[in-house]
C-alpha atoms as a PDB file:
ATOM      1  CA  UNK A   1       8.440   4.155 -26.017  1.00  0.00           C
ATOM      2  CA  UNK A   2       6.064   1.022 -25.066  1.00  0.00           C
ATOM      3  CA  UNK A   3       4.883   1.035 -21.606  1.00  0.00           C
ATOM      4  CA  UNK A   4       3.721  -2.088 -20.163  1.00  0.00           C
ATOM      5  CA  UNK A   5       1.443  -2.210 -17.292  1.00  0.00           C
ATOM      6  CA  UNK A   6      -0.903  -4.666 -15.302  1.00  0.00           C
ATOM      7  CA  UNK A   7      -4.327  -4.142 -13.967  1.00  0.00           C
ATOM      8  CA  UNK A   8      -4.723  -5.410  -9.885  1.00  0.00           C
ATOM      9  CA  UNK A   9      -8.345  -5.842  -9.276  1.00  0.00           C
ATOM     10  CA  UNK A  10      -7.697  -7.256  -5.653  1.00  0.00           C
ATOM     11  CA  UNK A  11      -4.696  -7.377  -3.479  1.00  0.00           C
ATOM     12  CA  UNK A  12      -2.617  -5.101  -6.045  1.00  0.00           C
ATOM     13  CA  UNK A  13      -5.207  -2.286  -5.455  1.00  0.00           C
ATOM     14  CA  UNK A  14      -3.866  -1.947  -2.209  1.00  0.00           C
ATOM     15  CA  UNK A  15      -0.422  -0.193  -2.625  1.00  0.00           C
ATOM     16  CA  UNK A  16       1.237  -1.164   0.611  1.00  0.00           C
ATOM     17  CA  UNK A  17       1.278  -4.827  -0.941  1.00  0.00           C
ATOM     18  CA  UNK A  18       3.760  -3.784  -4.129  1.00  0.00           C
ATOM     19  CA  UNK A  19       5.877  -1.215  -4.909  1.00  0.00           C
ATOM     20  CA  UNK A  20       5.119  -0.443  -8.578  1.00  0.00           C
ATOM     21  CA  UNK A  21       4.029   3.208  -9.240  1.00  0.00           C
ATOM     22  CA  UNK A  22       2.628   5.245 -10.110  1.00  0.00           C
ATOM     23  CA  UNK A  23      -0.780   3.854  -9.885  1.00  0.00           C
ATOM     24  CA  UNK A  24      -3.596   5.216 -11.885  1.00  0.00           C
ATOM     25  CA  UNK A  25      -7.227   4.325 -10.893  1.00  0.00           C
ATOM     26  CA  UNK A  26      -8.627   2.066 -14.278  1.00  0.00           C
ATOM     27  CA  UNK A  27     -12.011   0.115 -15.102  1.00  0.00           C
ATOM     28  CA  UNK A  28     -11.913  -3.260 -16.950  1.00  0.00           C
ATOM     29  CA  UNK A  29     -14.643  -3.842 -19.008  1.00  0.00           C
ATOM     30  CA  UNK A  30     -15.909  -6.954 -19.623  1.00  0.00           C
ATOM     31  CA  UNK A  31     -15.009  -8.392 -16.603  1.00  0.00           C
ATOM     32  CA  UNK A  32     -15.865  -9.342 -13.262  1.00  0.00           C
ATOM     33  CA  UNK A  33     -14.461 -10.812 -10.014  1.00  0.00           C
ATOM     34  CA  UNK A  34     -14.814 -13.937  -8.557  1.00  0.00           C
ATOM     35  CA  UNK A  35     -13.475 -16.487  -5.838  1.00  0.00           C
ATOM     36  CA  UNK A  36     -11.867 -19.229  -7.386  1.00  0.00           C
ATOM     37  CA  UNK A  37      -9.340 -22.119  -6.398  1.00  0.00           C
ATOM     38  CA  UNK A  38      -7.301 -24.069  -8.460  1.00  0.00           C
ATOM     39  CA  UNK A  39      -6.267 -27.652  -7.968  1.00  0.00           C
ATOM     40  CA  UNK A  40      -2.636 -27.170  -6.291  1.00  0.00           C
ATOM     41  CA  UNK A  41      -4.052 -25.141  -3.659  1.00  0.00           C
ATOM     42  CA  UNK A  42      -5.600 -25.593  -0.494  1.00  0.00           C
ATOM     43  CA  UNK A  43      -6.845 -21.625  -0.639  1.00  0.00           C
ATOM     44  CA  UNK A  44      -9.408 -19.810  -2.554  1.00  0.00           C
ATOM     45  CA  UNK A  45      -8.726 -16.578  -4.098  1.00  0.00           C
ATOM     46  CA  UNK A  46      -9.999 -14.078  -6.745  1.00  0.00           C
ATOM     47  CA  UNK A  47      -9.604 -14.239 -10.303  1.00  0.00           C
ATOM     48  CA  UNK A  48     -11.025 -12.005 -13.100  1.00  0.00           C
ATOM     49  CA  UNK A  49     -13.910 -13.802 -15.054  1.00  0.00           C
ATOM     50  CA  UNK A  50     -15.260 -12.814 -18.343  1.00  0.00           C
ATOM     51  CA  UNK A  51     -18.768 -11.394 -17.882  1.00  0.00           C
ATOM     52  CA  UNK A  52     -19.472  -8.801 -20.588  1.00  0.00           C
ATOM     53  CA  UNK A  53     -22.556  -6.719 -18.347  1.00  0.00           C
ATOM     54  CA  UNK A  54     -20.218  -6.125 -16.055  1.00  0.00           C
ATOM     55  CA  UNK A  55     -17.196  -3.446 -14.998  1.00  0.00           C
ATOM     56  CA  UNK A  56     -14.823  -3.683 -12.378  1.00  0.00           C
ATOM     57  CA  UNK A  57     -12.962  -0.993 -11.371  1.00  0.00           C
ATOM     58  CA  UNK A  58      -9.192  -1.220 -10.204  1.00  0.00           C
ATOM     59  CA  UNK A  59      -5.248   0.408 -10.541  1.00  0.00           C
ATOM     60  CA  UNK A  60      -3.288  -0.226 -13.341  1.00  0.00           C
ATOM     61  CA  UNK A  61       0.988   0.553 -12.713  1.00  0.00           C
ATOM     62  CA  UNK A  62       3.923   0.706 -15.043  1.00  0.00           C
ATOM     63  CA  UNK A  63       6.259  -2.863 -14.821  1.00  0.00           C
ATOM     64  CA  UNK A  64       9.608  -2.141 -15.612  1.00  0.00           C
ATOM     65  CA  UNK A  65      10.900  -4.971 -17.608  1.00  0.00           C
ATOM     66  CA  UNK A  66      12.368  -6.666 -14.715  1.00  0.00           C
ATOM     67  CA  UNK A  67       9.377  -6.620 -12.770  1.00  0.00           C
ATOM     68  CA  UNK A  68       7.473  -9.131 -14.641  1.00  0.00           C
ATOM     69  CA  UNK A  69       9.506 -12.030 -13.342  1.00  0.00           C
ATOM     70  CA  UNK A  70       8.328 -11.132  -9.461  1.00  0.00           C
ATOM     71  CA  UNK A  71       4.694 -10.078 -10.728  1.00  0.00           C
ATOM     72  CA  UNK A  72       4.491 -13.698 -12.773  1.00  0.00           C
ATOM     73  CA  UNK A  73       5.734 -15.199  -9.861  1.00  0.00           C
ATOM     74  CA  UNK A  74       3.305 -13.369  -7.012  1.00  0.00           C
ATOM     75  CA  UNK A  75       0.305 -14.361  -9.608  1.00  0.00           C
ATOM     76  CA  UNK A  76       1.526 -17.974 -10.437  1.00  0.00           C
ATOM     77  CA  UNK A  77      -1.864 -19.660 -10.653  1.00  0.00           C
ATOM     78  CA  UNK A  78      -2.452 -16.909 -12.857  1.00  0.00           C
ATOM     79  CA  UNK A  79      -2.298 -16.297 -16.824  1.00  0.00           C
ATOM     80  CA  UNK A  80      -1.296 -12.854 -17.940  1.00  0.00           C
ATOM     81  CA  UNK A  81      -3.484 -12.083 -20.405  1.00  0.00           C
ATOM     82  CA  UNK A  82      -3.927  -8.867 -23.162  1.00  0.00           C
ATOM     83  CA  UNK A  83      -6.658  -6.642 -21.291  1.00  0.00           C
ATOM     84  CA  UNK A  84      -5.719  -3.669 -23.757  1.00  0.00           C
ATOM     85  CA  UNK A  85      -9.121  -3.352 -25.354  1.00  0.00           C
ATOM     86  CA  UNK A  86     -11.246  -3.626 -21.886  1.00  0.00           C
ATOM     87  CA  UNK A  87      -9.332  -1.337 -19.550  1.00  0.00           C
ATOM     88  CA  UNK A  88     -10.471   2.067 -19.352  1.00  0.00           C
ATOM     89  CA  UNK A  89      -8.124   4.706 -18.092  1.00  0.00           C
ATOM     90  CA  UNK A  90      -5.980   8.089 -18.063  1.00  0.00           C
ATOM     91  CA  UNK A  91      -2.619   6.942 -17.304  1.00  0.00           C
ATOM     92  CA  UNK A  92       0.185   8.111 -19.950  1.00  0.00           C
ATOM     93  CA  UNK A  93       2.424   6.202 -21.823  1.00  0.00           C
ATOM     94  CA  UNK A  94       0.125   2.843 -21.513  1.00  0.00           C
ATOM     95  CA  UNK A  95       0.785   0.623 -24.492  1.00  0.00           C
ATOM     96  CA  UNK A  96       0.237  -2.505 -23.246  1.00  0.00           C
ATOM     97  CA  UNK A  97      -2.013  -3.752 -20.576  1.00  0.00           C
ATOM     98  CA  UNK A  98      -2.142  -6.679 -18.989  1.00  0.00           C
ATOM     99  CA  UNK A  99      -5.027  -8.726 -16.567  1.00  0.00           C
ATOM    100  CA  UNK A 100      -4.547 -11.865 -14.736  1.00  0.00           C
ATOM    101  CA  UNK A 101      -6.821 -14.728 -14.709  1.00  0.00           C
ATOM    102  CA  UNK A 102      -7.239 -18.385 -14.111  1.00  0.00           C
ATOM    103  CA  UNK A 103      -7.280 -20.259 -16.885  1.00  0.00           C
ATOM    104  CA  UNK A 104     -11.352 -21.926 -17.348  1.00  0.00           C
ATOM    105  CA  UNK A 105     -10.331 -24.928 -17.558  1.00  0.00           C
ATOM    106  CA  UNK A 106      -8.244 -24.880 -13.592  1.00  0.00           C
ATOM    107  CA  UNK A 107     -10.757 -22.902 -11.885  1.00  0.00           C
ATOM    108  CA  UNK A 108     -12.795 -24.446  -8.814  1.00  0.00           C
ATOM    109  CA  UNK A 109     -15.552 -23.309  -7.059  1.00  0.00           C
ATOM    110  CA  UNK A 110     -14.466 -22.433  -3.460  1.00  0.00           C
ATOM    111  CA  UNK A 111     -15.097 -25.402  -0.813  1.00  0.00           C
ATOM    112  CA  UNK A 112     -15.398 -25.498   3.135  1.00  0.00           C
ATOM    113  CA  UNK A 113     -11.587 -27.692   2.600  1.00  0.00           C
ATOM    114  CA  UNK A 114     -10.279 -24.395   0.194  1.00  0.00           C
ATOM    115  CA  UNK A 115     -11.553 -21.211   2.056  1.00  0.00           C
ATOM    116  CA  UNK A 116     -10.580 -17.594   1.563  1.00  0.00           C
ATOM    117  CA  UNK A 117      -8.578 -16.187   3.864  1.00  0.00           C
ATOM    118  CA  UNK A 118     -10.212 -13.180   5.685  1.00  0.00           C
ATOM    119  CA  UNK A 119      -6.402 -11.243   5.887  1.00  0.00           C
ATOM    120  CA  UNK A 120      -6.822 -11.532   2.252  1.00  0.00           C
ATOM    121  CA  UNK A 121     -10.139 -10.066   2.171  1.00  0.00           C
ATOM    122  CA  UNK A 122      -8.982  -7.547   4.632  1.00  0.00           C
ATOM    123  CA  UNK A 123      -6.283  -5.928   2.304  1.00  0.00           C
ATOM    124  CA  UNK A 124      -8.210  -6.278  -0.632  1.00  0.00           C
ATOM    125  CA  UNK A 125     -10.913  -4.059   0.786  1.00  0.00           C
ATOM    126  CA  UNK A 126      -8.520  -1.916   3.215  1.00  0.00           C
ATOM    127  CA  UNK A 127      -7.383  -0.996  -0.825  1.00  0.00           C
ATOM    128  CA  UNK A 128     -10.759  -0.444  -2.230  1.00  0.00           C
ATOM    129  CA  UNK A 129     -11.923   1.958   0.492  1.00  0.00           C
ATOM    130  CA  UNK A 130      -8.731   4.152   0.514  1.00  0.00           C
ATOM    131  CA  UNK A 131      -8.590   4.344  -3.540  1.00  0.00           C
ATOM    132  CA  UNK A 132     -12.643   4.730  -4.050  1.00  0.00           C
ATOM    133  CA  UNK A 133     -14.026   4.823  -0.393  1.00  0.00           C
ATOM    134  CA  UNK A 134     -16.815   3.246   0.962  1.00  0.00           C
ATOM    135  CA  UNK A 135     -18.817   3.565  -2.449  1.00  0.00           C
ATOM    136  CA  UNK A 136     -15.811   1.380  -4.373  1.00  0.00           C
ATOM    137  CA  UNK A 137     -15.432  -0.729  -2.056  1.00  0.00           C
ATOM    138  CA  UNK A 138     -19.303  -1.192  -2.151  1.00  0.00           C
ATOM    139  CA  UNK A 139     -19.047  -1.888  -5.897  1.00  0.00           C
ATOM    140  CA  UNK A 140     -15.856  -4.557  -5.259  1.00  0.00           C
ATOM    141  CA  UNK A 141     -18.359  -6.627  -3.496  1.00  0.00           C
ATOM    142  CA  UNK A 142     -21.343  -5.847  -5.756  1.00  0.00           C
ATOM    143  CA  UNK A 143     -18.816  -7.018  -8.957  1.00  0.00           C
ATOM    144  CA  UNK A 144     -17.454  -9.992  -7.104  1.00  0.00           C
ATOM    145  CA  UNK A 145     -19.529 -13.598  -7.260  1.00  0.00           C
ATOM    146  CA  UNK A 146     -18.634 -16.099  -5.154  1.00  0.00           C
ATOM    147  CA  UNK A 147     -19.806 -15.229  -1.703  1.00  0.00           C
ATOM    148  CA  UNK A 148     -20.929 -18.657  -0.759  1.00  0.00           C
ATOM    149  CA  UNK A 149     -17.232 -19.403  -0.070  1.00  0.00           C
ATOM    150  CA  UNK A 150     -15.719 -20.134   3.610  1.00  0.00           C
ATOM    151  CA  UNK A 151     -13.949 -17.575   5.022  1.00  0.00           C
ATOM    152  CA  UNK A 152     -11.206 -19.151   7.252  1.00  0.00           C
ATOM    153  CA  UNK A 153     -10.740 -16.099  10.442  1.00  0.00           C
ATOM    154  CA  UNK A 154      -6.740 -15.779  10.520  1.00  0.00           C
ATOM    155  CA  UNK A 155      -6.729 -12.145  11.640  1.00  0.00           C
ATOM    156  CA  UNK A 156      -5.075 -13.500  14.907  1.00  0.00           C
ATOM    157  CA  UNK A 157      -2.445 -14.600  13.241  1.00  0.00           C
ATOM    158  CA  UNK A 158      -2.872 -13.806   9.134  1.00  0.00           C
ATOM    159  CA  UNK A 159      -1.619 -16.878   6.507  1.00  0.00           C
ATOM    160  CA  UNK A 160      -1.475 -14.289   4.019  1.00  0.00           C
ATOM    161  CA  UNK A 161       1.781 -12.882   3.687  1.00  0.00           C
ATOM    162  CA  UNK A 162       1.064  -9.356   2.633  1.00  0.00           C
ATOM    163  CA  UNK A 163      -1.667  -8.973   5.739  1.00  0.00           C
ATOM    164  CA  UNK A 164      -2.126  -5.360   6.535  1.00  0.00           C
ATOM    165  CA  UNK A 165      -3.142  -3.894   9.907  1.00  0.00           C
ATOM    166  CA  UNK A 166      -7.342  -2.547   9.294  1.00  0.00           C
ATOM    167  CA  UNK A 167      -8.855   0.284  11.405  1.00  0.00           C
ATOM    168  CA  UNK A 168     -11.455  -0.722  13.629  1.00  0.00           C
ATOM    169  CA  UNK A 169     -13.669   0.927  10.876  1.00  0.00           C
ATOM    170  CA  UNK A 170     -11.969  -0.990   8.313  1.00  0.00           C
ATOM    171  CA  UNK A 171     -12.749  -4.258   9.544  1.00  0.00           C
ATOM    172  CA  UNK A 172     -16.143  -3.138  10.237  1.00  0.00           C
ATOM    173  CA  UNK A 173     -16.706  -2.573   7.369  1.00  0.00           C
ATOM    174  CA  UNK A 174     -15.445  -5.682   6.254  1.00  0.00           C
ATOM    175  CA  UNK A 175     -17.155  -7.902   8.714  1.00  0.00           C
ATOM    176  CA  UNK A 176     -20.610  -5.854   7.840  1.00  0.00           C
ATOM    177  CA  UNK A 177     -20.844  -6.707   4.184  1.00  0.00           C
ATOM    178  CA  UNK A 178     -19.832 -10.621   4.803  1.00  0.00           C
ATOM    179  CA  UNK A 179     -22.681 -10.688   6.989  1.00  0.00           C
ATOM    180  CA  UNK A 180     -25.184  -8.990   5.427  1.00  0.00           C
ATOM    181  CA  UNK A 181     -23.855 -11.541   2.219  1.00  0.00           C
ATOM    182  CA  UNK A 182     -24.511 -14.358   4.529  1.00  0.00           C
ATOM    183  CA  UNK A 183     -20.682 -15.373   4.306  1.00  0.00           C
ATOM    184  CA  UNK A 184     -19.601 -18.653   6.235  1.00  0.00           C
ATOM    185  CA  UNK A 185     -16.789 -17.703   8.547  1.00  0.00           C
ATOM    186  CA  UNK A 186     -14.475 -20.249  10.176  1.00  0.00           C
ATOM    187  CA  UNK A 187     -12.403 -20.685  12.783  1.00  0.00           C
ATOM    188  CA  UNK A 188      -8.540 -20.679  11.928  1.00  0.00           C
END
């Protein structure tokens, strides 16, 4: 039996964002992270970039065959893409594996006018440090490029739609690493 899966190397790490499951941690080889916009949005997000000294690591979850559909939809400015060869993991049944990117030739470089929302940030890294801790989530910045993007503040009231509520040491955590990166912050 063929088993399809995808591999989240941002939001879908954290697993109060989607409901497919099991998860099983995975690396992508190959690849790195990086903030990207495209041009019919006003947002900057992350995409996976071909890099081939680096490895990112992530979760990789079964999609039943209905479940495409909502995942192709939740990634739109995405392109599914065959990731079999580069992801590295122990889950059982995996056949096929799929990574989403931006294609090349639609990515921007972030701007001050398309920023990256910090509630995005938040539950991308709320993910990282409960599925690898503090050391992962290290590593999530370390494999991301990009930094010199705007960071619009929403935590007040979060434009992302799967927002999650941080710790106080979450968001420390967070707000530690942008600064020590020397990330711009705005006002939402």
């Amino acid at each position: 039996m063929r088993e399809s899966f995808f591999f989240g190397y941002g939001s879908l790490v954290n697993r109060k964002t989607h409901g497919f499951t099991p998860p099983y941690p995975a690396k992508a080889t190959g690849w790195r992270r990086a903030w990207q916009s495209v041009p019919s949005s006003p947002l900057a997000y992350l995409t996976a970039v071909p890099d081939p000294d680096c490895t990112i690591e992530g979760l990789i979850a079964p999609v039943p065959e209905d479940g495409w559909a909502a995942l192709d939809l939740r990634e739109a400015a995405y392109e599914r893409l065959d990731a079999r060869s580069a992801i590295h993991h122990e889950a059982p049944g995996a056949t096929e594996l799929a990574i989403y990117s931006i294609a090349p030739d639609r990515r921007i470089a972030p701007r001050a006018d398309t920023p990256v929302l910090l509630s995005y940030l938040d539950v991308v890294v709320q993910g990282y440090l409960q599925e690898f801790g503090p050391e992962g989530a290290d590593r999530f910045f370390a494999t991301t490029s990009g930094w010199e993007a705007h960071f619009l503040d929403d935590r007040d009231a979060p434009r992302y739609p799967r927002a999650q509520i941080l710790s106080d040491d979450e968001r420390a955590f967070v707000d530690t690493r942008l600064d020590a990166l020397g990330a711009r912050r705005i006002r939402a």
